[in-house]
Protein backbone atom coordinates (compact mmCIF):
# COMPACT_ATOMS: atom_id res chain seq x y z
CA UNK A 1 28.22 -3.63 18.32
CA UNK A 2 24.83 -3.19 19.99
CA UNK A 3 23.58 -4.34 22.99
CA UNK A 4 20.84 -6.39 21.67
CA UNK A 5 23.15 -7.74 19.20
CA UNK A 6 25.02 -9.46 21.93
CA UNK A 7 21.92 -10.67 23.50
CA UNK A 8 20.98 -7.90 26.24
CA UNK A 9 17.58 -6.82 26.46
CA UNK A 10 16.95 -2.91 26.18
CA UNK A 11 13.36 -1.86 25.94
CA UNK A 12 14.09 -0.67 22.65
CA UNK A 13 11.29 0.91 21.32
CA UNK A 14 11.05 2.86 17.77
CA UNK A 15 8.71 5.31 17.86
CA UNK A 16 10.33 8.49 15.88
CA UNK A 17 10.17 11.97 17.47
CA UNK A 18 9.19 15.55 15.83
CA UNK A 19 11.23 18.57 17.39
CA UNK A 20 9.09 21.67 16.99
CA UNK A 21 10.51 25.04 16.29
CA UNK A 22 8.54 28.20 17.10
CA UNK A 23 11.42 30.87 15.96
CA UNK A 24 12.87 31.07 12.90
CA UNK A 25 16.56 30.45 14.37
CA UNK A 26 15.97 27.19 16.17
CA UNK A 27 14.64 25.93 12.84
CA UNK A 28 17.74 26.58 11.74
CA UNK A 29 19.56 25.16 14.57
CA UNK A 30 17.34 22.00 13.28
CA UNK A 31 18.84 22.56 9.86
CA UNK A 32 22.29 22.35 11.03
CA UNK A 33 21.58 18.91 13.27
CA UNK A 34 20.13 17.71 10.10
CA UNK A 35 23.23 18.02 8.25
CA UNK A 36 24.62 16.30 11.04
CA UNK A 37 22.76 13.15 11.25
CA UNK A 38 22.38 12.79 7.70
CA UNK A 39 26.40 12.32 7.60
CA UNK A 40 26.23 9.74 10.02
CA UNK A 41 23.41 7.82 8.39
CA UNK A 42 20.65 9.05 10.54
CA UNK A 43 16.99 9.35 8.44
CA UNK A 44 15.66 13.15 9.31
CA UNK A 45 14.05 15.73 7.72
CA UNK A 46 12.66 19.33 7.97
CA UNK A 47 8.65 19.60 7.98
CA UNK A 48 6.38 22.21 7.96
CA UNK A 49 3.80 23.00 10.37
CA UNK A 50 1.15 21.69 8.01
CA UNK A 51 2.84 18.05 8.15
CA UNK A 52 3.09 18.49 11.82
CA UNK A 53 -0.84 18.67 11.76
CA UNK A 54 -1.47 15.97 9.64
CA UNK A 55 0.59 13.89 12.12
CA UNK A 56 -0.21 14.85 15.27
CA UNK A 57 -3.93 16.54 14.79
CA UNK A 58 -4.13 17.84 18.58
CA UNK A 59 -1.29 19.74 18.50
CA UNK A 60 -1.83 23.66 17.52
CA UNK A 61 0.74 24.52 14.79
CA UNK A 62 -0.19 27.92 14.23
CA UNK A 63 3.19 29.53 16.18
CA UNK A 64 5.31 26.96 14.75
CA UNK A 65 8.07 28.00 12.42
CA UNK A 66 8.30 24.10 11.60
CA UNK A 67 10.08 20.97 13.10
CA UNK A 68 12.38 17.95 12.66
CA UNK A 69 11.42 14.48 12.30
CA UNK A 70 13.15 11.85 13.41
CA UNK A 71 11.49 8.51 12.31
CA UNK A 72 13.98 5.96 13.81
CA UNK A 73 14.33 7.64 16.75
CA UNK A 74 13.05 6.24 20.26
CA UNK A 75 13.23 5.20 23.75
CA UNK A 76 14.99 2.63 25.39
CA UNK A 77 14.73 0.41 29.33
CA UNK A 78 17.57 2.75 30.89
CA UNK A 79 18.03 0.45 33.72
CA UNK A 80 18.11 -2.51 31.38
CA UNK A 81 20.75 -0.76 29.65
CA UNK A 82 22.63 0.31 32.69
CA UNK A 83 22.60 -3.65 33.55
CA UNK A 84 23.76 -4.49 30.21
CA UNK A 85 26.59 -2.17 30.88
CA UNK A 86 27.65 -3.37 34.20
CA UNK A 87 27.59 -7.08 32.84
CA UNK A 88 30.26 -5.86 30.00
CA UNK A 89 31.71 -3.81 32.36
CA UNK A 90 32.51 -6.90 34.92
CA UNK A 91 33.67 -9.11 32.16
CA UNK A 92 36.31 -6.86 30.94
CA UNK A 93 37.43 -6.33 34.83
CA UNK A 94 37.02 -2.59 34.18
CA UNK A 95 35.85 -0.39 37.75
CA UNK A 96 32.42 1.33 36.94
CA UNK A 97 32.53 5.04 38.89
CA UNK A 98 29.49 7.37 39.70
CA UNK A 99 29.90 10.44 38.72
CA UNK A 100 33.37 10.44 37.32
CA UNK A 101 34.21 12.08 34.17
């Protein structure tokens, strides 16, 4: 369940995100991520450095092999979050520890 399902605020912002490639084998490092996310529901897809100018005009695109956009991607209140998850955290009567893995 998320957090703002269960009422906790989390700065949530959608804003999407374009990964740029410049060589040939991070684009396909892209690829594979695509595959990825696709199989877990996630909206992405390969673009060429032509859409990347359309989208984002200031950006040079001439050493770009190409990119991956992410349209539902984001950025999020990491403290809020962090507070969210100490409020769970307590209820449960679990023992949050830094740095412990």
């Amino acid at each position: 369940m998320k957090l703002e399902e269960l009422g906790f605020y989390t700065g949530w912002k959608e804003c999407g995100s374009i990964n740029l490639a410049q060589k040939k084998d991070r684009l396909s490092s892209f690829r594979r991520n695509k595959a990825g996310a696709v199989s877990r529901g996630i909206d992405c897809s390969i673009v060429t450095p032509d859409w990347i100018k359309e989208k984002c005009p200031l950006l040079r695109v001439d050493d770009l092999e190409g990119g991956l956009w992410v349209p539902q991607d984001g950025v999020a209140n990491t403290l809020e979050i962090c507070l969210s998850l100490c409020h769970l955290s307590a209820k449960k009567e679990s023992k949050l520890s830094k740095n412990a893995l």
